[in-house]
Protein backbone atom coordinates (compact mmCIF):
# COMPACT_ATOMS: atom_id res chain seq x y z
CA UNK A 1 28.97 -67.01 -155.99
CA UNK A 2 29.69 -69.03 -153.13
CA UNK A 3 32.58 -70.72 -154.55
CA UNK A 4 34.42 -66.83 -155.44
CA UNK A 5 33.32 -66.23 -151.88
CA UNK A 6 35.84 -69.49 -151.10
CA UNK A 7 38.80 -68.98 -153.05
CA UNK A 8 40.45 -66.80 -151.52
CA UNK A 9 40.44 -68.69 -148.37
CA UNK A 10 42.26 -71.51 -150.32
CA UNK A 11 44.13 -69.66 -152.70
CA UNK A 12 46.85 -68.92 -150.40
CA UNK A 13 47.95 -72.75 -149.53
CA UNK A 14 48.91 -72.57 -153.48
CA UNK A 15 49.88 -69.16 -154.07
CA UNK A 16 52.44 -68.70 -151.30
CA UNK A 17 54.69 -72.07 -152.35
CA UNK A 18 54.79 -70.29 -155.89
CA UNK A 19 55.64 -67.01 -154.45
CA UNK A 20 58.51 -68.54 -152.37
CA UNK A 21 59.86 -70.59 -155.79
CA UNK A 22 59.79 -67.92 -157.89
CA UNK A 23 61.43 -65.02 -155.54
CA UNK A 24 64.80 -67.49 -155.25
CA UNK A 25 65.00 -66.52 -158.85
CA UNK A 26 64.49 -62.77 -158.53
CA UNK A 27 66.84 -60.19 -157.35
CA UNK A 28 66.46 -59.42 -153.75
CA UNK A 29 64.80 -55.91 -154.28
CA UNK A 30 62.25 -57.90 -156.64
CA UNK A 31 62.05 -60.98 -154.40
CA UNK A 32 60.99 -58.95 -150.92
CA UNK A 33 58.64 -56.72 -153.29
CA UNK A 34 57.19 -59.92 -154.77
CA UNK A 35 57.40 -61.67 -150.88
CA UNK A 36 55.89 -58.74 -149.55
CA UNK A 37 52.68 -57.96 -152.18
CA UNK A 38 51.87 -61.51 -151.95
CA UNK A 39 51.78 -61.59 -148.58
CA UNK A 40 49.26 -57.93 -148.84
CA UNK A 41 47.00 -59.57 -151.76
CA UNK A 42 46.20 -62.80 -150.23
CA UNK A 43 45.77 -60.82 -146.46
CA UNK A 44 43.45 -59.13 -147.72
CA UNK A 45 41.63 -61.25 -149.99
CA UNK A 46 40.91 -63.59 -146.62
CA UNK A 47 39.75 -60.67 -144.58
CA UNK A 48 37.08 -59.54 -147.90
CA UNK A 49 36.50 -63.56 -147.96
CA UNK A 50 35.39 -63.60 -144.21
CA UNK A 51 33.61 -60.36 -144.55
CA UNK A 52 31.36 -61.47 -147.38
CA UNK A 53 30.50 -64.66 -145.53
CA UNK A 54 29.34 -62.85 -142.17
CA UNK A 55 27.76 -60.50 -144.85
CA UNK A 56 25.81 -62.72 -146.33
CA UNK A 57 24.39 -64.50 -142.76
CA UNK A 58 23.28 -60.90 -141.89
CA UNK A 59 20.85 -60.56 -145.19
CA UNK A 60 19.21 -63.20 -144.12
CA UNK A 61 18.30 -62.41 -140.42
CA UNK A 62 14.65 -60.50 -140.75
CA UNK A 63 15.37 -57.14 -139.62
CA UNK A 64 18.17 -57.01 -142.03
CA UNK A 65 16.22 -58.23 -145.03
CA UNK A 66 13.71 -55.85 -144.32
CA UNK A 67 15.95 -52.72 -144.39
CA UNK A 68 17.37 -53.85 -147.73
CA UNK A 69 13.26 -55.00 -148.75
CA UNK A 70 14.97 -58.33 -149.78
CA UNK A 71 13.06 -61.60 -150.36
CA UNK A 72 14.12 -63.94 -146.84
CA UNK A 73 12.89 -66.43 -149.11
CA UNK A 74 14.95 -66.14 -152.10
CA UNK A 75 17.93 -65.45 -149.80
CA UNK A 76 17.33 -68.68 -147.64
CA UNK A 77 17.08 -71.03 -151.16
CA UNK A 78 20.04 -69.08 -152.89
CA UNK A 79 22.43 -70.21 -150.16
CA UNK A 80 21.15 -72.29 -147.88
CA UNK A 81 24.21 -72.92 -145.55
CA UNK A 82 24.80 -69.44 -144.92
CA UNK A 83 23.87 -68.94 -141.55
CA UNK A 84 26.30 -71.42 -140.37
CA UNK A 85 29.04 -69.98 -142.63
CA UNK A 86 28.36 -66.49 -141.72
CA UNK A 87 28.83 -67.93 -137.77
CA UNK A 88 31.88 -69.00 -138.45
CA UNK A 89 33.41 -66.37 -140.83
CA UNK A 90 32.42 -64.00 -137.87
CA UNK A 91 34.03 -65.66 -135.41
CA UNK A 92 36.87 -66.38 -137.25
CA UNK A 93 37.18 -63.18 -138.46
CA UNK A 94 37.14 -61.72 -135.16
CA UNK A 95 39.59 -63.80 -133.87
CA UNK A 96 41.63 -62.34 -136.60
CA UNK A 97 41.18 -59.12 -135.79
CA UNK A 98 42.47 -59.46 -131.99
CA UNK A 99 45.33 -61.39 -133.41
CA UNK A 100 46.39 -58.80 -135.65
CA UNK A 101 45.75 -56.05 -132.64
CA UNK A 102 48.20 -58.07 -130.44
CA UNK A 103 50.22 -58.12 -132.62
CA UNK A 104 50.48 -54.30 -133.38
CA UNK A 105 50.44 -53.61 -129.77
CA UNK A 106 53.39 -56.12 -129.23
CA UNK A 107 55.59 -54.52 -131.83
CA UNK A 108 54.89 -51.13 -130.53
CA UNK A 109 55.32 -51.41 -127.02
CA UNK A 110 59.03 -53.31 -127.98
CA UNK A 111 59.63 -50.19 -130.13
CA UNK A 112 58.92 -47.88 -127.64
CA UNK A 113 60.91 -50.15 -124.99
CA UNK A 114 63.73 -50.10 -127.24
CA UNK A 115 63.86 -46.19 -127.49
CA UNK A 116 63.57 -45.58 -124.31
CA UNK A 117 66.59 -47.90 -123.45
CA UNK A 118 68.73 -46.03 -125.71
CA UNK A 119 71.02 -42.97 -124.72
CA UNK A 120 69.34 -39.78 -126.66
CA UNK A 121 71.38 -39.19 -130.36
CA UNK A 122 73.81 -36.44 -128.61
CA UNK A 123 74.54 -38.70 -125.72
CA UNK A 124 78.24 -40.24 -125.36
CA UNK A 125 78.29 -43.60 -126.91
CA UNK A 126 80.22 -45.46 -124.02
CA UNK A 127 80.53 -44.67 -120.53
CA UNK A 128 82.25 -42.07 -119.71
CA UNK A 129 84.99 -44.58 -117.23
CA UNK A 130 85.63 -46.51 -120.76
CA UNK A 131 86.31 -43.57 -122.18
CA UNK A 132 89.86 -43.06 -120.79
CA UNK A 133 90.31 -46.64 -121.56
CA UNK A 134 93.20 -46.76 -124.54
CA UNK A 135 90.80 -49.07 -126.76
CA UNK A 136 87.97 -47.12 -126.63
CA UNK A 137 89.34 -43.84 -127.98
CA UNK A 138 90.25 -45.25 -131.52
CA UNK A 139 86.85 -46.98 -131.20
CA UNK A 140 84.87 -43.54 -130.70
CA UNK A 141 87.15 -41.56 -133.76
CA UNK A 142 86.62 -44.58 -135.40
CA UNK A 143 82.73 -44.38 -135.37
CA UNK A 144 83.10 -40.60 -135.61
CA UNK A 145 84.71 -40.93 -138.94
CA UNK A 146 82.48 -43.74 -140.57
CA UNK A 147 79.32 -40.97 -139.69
CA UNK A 148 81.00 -38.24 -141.33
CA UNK A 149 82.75 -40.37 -144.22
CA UNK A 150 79.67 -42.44 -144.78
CA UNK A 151 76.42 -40.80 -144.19
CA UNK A 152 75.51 -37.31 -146.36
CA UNK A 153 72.98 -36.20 -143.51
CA UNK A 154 74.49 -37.93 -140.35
CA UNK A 155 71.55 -36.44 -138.02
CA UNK A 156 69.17 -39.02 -140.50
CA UNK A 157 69.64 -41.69 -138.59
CA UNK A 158 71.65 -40.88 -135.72
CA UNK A 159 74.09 -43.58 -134.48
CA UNK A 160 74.06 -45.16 -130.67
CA UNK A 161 76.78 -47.06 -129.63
CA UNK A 162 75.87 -49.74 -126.54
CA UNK A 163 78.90 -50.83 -124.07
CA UNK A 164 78.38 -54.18 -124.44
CA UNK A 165 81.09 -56.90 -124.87
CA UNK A 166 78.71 -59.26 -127.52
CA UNK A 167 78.73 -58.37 -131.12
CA UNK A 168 75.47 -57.36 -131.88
CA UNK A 169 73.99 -54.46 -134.70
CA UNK A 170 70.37 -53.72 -135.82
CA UNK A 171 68.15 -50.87 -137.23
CA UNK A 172 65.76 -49.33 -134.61
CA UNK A 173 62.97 -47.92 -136.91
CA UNK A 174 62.02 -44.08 -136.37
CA UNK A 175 58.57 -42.62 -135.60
CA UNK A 176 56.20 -40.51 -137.57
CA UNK A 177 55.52 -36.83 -137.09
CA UNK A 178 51.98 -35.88 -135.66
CA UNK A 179 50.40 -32.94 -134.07
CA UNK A 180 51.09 -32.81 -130.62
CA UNK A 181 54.20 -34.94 -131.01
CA UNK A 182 57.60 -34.24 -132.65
CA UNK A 183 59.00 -37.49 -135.38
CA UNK A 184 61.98 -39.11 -134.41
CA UNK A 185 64.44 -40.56 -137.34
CA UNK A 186 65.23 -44.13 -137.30
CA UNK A 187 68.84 -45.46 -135.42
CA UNK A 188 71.86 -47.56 -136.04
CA UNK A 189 72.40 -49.51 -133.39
CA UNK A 190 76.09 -51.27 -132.95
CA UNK A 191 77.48 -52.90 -129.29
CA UNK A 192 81.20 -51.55 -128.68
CA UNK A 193 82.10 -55.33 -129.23
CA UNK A 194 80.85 -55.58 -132.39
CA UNK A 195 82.92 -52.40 -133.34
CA UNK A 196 86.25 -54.11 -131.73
CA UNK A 197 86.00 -57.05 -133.65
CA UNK A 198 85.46 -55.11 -136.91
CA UNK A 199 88.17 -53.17 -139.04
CA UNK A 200 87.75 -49.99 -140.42
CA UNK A 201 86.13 -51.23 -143.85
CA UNK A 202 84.05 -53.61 -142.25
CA UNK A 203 82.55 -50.92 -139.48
CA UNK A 204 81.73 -49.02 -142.66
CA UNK A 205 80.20 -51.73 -144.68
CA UNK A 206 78.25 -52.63 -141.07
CA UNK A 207 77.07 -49.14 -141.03
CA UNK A 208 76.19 -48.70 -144.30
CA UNK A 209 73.94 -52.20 -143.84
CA UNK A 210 72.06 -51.46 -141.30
CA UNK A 211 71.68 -47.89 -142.99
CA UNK A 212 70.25 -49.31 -145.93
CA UNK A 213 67.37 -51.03 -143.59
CA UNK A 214 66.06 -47.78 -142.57
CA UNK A 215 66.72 -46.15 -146.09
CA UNK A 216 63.97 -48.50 -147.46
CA UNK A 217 61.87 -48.97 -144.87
CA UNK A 218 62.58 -52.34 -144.24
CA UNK A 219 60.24 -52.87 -140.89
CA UNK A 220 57.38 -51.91 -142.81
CA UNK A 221 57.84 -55.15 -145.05
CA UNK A 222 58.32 -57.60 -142.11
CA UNK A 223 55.19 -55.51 -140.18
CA UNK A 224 53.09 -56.61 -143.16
CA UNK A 225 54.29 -59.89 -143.29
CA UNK A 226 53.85 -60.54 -139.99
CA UNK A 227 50.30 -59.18 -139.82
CA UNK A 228 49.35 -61.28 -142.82
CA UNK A 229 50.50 -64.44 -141.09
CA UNK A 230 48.26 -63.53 -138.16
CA UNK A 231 45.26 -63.74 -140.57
CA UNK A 232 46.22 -66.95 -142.91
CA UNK A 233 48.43 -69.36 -141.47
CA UNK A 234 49.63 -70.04 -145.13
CA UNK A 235 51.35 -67.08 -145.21
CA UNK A 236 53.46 -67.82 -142.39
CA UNK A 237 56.06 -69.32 -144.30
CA UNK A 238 56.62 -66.44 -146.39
CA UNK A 239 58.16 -64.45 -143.04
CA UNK A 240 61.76 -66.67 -143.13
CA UNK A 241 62.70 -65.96 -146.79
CA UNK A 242 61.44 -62.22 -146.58
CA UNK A 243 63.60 -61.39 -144.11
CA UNK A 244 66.66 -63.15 -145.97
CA UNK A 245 65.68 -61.28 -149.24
CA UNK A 246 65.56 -58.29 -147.34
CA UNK A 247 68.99 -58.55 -145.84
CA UNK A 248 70.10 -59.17 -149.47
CA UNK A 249 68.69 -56.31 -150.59
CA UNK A 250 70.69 -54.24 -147.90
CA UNK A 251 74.02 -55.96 -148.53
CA UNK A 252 73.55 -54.68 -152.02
């Protein structure tokens, strides 16, 4: 019993080198799935781990035993170091816990920040003083054209276009619906340098990238991975080749 109790707290220092061997093999659609579940399975086979070791240092405390009308006795010889595993699974699994919290509230309050930085979807995407500049027209009909040309429901994930001279594009993922609040869709981001350096092709192919990201829900897979290294430290390799599997997966 005790040793099932275990495993799963070790399992992952063995599992996780496999999973990263055998997704360099796999197709990156397969690979971030595989990345991904593995990451999931072995999470949550720690926290149940944890759980069942605080669980067990509970039966044997008196007042608990005698709402279940268990033997203390019989508990106490079964598994004699439990109280002192039970301390430490709770503490550790608390710990845990307020890791995994920070976490969450980290990634949502940069979410948030990052929406509220950007110009609303029917905002201009450049000042309006660049506007008039003779680069920046081509720039805006250019990005005009790759949202009509390239996306069947443009408003899905509306484009915003930062004046900035660095080249720099990412997905800014999209909030859910809920009563009381309306959704918002995810956004392509792209700096107007970025755009200048590109050609017409390449814009697209950016576009159609960083699309891709918010098509399959890409943040969700790095969330969970991130979350599951909170809780095993094992699994904190398995962050770096998700996130390379995943931009595979939207280059294809």
């Amino acid at each position: 019993m005790m040793l099932t109790v275990w495993a799963p707290l070790l399992l992952p220092f063995l599992a996780a080198p496999l999973a990263r061997r055998l997704a360099e093999a796999l197709a990156p659609r397969a690979a971030a799935w595989l990345l991904a579940g593995t990451a999931a399975v072995l999470a949550g086979g720690t926290v149940c781990s944890l759980g069942l070791l605080a669980a067990a240092g509970l039966l044997q405390l008196p007042p608990v035993a005698a709402l279940g009308h268990l033997s203390l006795p019989w508990l106490t010889a079964a598994a004699p170091s439990a109280p002192l595993a039970a301390a430490a699974a709770g503490l550790a699994l608390a710990a845990l816990t307020a890791l995994a919290v920070r976490t969450a509230r980290r990634r949502w309050l940069d979410l948030r920040a990052a929406r509220a930085a950007l110009p609303t979807p029917s905002a201009p995407p450049v000042s309006p003083a660049d506007d008039q500049h003779p680069d920046m027209r081509p720039l805006r009909a250019s990005v005009r054209r790759a949202r009509t040309t390239w996306w069947p429901e443009p408003a899905e994930h509306p484009l915003a276009v930062l004046d900035d001279a660095r080249a720099d594009a990412f997905a800014l993922p999209g909030r859910l619906h809920l009563p009381g609040r309306p959704g918002e869709p995810g956004r392509i981001v792209v700096t107007s340098g970025m755009l200048r350096a590109l050609s017409g092709p390449e814009r697209a192919a950016l576009l159609a990238h960083e699309r891709a990201h918010l098509a399959a829900r890409h943040h969700l897979f790095l969330a969970l991975a991130e979350h599951a290294a909170d809780l095993h430290p094992a699994l904190r390799p398995l962050r770096a080749p998700l996130g390379y599997h995943l931009e595979r997966w939207a280059d294809e």
